[in-house]
C-alpha atoms as a PDB file:
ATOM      1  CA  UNK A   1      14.287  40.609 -31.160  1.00  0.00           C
ATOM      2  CA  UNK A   2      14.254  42.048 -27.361  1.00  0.00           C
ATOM      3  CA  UNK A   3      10.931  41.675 -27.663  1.00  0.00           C
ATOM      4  CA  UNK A   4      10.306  37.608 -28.873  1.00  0.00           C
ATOM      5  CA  UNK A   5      12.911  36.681 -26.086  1.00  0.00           C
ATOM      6  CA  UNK A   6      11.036  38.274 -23.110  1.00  0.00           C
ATOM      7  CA  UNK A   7       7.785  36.491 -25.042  1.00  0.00           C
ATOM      8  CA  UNK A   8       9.629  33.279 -25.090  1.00  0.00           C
ATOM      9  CA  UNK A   9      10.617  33.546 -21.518  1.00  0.00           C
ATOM     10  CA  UNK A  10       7.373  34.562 -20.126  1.00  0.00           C
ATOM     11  CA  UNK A  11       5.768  31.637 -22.014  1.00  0.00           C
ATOM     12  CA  UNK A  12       8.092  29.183 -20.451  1.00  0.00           C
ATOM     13  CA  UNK A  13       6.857  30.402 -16.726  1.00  0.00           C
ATOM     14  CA  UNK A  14       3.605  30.008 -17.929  1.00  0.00           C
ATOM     15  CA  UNK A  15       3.896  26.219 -19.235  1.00  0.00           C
ATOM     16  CA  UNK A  16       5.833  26.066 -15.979  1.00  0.00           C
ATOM     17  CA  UNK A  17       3.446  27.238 -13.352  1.00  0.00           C
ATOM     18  CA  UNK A  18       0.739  25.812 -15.308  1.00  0.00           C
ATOM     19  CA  UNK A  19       2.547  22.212 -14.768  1.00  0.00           C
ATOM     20  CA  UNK A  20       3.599  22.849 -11.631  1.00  0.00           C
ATOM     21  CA  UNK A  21      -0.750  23.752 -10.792  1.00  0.00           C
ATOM     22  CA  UNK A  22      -1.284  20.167 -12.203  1.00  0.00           C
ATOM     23  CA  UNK A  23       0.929  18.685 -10.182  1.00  0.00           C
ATOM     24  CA  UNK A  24      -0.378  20.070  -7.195  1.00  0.00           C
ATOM     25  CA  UNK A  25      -3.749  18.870  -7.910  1.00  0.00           C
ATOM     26  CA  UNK A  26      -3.096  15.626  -8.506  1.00  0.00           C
ATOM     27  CA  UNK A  27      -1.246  15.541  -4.938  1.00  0.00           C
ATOM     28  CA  UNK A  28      -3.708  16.947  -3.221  1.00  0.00           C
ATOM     29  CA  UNK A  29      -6.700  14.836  -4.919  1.00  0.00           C
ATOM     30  CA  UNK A  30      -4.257  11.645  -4.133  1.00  0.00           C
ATOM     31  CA  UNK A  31      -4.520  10.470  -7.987  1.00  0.00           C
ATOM     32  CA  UNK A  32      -1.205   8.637  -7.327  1.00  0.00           C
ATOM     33  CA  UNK A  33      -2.786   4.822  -7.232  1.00  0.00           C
ATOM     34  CA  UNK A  34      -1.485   1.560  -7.515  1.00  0.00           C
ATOM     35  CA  UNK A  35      -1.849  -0.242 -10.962  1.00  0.00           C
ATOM     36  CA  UNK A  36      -4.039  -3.125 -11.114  1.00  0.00           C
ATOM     37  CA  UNK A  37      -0.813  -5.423 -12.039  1.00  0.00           C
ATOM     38  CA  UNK A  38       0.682  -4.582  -8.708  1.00  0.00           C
ATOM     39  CA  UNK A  39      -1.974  -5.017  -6.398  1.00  0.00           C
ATOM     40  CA  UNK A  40      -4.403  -7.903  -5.384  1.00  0.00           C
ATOM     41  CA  UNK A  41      -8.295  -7.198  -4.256  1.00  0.00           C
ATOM     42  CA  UNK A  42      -9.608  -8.335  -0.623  1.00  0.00           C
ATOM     43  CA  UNK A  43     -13.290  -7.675   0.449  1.00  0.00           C
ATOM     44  CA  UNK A  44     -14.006  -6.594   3.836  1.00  0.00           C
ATOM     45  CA  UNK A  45     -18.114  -6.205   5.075  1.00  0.00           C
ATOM     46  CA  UNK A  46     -19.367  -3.684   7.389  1.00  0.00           C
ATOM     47  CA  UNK A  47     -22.572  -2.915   8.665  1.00  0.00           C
ATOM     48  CA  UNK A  48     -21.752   0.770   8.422  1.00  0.00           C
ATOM     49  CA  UNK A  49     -19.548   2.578   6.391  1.00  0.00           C
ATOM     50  CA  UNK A  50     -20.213   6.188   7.642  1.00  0.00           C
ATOM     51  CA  UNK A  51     -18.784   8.462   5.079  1.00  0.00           C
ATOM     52  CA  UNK A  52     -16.274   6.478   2.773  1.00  0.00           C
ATOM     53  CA  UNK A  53     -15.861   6.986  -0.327  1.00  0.00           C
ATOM     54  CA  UNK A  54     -14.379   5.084  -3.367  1.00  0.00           C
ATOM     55  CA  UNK A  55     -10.176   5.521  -3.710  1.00  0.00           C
ATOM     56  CA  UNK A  56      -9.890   6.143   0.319  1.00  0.00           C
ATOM     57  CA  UNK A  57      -6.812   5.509   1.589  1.00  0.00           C
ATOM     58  CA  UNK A  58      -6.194   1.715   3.305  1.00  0.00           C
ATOM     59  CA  UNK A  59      -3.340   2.523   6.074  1.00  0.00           C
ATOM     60  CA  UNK A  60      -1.529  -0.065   8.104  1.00  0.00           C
ATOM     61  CA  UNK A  61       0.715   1.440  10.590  1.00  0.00           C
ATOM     62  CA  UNK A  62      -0.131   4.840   9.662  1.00  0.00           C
ATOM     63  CA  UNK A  63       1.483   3.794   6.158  1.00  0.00           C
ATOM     64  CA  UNK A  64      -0.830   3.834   2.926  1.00  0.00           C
ATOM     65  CA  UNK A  65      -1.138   0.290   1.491  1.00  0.00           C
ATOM     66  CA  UNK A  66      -4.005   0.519  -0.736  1.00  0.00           C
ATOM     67  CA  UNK A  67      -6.664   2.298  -1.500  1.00  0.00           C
ATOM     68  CA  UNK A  68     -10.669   1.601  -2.158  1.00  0.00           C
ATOM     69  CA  UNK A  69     -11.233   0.324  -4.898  1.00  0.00           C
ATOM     70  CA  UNK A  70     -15.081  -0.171  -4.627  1.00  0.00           C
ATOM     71  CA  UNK A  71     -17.907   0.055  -2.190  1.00  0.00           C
ATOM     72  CA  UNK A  72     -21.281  -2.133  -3.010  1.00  0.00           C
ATOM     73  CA  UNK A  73     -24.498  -2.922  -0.917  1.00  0.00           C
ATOM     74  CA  UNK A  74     -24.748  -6.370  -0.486  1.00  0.00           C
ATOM     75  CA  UNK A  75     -28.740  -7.294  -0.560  1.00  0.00           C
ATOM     76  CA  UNK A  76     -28.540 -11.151   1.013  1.00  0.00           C
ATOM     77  CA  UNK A  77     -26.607 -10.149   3.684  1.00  0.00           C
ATOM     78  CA  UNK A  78     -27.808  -6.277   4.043  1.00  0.00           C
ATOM     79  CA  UNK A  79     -24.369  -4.818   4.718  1.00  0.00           C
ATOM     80  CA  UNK A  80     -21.358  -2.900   2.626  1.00  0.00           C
ATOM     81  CA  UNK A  81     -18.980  -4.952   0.739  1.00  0.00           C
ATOM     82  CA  UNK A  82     -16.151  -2.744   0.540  1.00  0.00           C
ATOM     83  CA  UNK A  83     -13.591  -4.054  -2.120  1.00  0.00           C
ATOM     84  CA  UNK A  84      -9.710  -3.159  -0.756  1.00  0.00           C
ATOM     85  CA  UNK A  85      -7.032  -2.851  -3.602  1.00  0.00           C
ATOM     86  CA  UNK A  86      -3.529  -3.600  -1.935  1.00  0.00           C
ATOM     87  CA  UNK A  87      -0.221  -2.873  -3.084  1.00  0.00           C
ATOM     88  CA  UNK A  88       1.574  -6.364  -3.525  1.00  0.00           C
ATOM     89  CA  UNK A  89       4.610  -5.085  -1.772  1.00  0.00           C
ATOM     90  CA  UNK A  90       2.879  -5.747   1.456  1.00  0.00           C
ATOM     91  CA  UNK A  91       1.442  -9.163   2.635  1.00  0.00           C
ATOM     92  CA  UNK A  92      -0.890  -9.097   5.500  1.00  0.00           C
ATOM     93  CA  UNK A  93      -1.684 -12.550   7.003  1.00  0.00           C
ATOM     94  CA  UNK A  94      -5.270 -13.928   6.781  1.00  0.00           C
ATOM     95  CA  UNK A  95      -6.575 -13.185  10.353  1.00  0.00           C
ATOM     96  CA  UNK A  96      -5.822  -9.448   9.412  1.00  0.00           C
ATOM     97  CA  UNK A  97      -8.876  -6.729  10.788  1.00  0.00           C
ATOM     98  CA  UNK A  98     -10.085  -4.216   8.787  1.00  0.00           C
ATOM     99  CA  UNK A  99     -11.362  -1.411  10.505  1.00  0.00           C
ATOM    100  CA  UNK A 100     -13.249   2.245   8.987  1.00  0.00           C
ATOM    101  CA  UNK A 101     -11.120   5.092  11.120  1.00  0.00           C
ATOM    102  CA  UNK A 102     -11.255   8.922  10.827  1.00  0.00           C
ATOM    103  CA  UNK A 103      -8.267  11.242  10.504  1.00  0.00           C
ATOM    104  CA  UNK A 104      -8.828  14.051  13.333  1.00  0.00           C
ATOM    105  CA  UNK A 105     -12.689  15.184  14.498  1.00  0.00           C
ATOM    106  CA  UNK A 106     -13.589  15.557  10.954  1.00  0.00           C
ATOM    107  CA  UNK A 107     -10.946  14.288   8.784  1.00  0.00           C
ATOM    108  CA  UNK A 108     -11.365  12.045   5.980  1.00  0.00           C
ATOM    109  CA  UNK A 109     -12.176   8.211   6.494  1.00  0.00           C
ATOM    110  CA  UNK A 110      -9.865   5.914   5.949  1.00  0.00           C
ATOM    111  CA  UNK A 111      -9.519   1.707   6.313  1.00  0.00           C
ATOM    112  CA  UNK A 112      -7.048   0.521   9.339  1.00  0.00           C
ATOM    113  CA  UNK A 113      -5.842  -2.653   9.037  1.00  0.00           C
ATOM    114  CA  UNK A 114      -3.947  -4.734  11.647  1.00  0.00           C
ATOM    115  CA  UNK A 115      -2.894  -7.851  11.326  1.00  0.00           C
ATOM    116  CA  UNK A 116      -3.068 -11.005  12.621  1.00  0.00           C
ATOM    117  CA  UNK A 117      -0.603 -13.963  13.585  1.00  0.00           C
ATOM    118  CA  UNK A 118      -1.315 -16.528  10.746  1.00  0.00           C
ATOM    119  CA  UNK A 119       1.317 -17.708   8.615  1.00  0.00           C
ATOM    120  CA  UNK A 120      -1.099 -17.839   5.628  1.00  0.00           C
ATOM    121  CA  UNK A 121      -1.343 -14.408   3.884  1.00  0.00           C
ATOM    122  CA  UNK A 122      -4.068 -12.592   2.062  1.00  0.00           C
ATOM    123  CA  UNK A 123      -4.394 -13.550  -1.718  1.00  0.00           C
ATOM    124  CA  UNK A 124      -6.495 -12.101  -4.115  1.00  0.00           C
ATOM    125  CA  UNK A 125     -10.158 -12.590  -3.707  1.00  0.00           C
ATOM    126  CA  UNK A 126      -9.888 -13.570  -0.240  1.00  0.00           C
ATOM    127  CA  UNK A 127     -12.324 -11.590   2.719  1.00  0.00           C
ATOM    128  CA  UNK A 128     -11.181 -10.134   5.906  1.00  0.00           C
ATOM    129  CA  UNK A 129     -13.804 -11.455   8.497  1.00  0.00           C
ATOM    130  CA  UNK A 130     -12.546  -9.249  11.440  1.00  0.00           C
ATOM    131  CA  UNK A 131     -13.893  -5.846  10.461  1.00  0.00           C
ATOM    132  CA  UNK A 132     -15.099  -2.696  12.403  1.00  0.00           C
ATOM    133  CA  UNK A 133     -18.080  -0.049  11.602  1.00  0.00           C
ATOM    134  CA  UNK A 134     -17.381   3.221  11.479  1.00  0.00           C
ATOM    135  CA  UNK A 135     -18.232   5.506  14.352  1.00  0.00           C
ATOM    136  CA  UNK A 136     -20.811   7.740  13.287  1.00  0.00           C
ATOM    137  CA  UNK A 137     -20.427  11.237  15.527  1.00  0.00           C
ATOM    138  CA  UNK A 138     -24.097  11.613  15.703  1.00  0.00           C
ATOM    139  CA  UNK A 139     -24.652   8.492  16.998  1.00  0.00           C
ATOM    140  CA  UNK A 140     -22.095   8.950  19.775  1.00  0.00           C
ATOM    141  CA  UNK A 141     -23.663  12.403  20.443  1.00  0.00           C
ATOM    142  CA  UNK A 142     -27.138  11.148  21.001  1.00  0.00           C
ATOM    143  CA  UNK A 143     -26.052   8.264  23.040  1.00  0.00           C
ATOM    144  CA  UNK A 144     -24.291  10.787  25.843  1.00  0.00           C
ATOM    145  CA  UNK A 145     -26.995  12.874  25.399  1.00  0.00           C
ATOM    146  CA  UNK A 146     -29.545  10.058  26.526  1.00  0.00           C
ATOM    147  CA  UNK A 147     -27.297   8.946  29.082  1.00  0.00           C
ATOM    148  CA  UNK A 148     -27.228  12.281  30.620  1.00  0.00           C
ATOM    149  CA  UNK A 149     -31.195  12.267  30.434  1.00  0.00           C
ATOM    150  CA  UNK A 150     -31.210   8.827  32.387  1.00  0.00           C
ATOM    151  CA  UNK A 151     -28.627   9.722  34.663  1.00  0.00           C
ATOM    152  CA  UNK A 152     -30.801  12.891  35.487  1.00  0.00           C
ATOM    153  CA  UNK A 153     -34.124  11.067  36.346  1.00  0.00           C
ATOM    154  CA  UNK A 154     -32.633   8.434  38.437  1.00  0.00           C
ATOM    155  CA  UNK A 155     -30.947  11.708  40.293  1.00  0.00           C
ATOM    156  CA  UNK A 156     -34.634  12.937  40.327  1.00  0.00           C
ATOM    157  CA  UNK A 157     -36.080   9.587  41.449  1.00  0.00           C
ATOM    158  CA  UNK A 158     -33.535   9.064  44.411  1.00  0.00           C
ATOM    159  CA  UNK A 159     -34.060  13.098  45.568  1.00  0.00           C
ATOM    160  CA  UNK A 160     -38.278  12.297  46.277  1.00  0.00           C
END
């Protein structure tokens, strides 16, 4: 009898830390999403998207309003049509900008969006026209780098 309760017991931590592992996870991975039925879809288009990635968070005010809900090349206009899924709690007026940020150095990439002044809001299947490319580290890298390789040879030019 001793025996089946400590069995019983010990079974219960496991279901426990087992749930409590799942949980975790799905925090972490940022599963928690906003249901189709409570959200509307805006496109935004950049010209570089750097490193995002499908369900990235969209933050306005540092506060997470949406998420990715799909990134697609478009081939007229040679460009990323990034599809935004908002929560409906928030409206954001239609001269909002949409702009591809980083969290830290290295962090993940996340959508900014500011908005505008308008009095007509965002509805679904509307575009944000005002967007921003990423900034791609290497890029910025390689343009100090060459600017420090100009600077030097005008330096050199000016010594003769």
């Amino acid at each position: 009898m001793n025996k089946t309760i400590l069995d019983f017991w010990v079974g219960i931590f496991v279901v426990a830390g087992i749930a409590a592992l799942l949980f975790l996870a799905l925090k972490v991975g940022s599963m928690n999403t906003v249901s189709a039925s409570d959200s509307y879809d805006v496109v935004a288009s950049f010209e570089n998207i750097g490193g995002l990635k499908v369900r990235a968070p969209v933050k306005s005010a540092g506060v997470v309003v949406g998420r990715v809900a799909d990134i697609r090349f478009d081939d007229k206009k040679y460009d990323a049509a990034v599809t935004l899924r908002l929560d409906k709690r928030y409206a954001f007026p239609k001269d909002t900008s949409a702009a591809i940020m980083t969290s830290g150095l290295l962090g993940e990439q996340y959508i900014a969006l500011e908005a505008g002044g308008d009095s007509v809001m965002l509805k679904a299947g509307d575009r944000i026209l005002i967007t921003q490319d990423a900034v791609v580290l290497e890029n910025l890298i390689g343009q100090f780098l060459y600017g420090k390789a100009q600077e030097g040879k005008t330096q050199e030019g000016a010594q003769k």
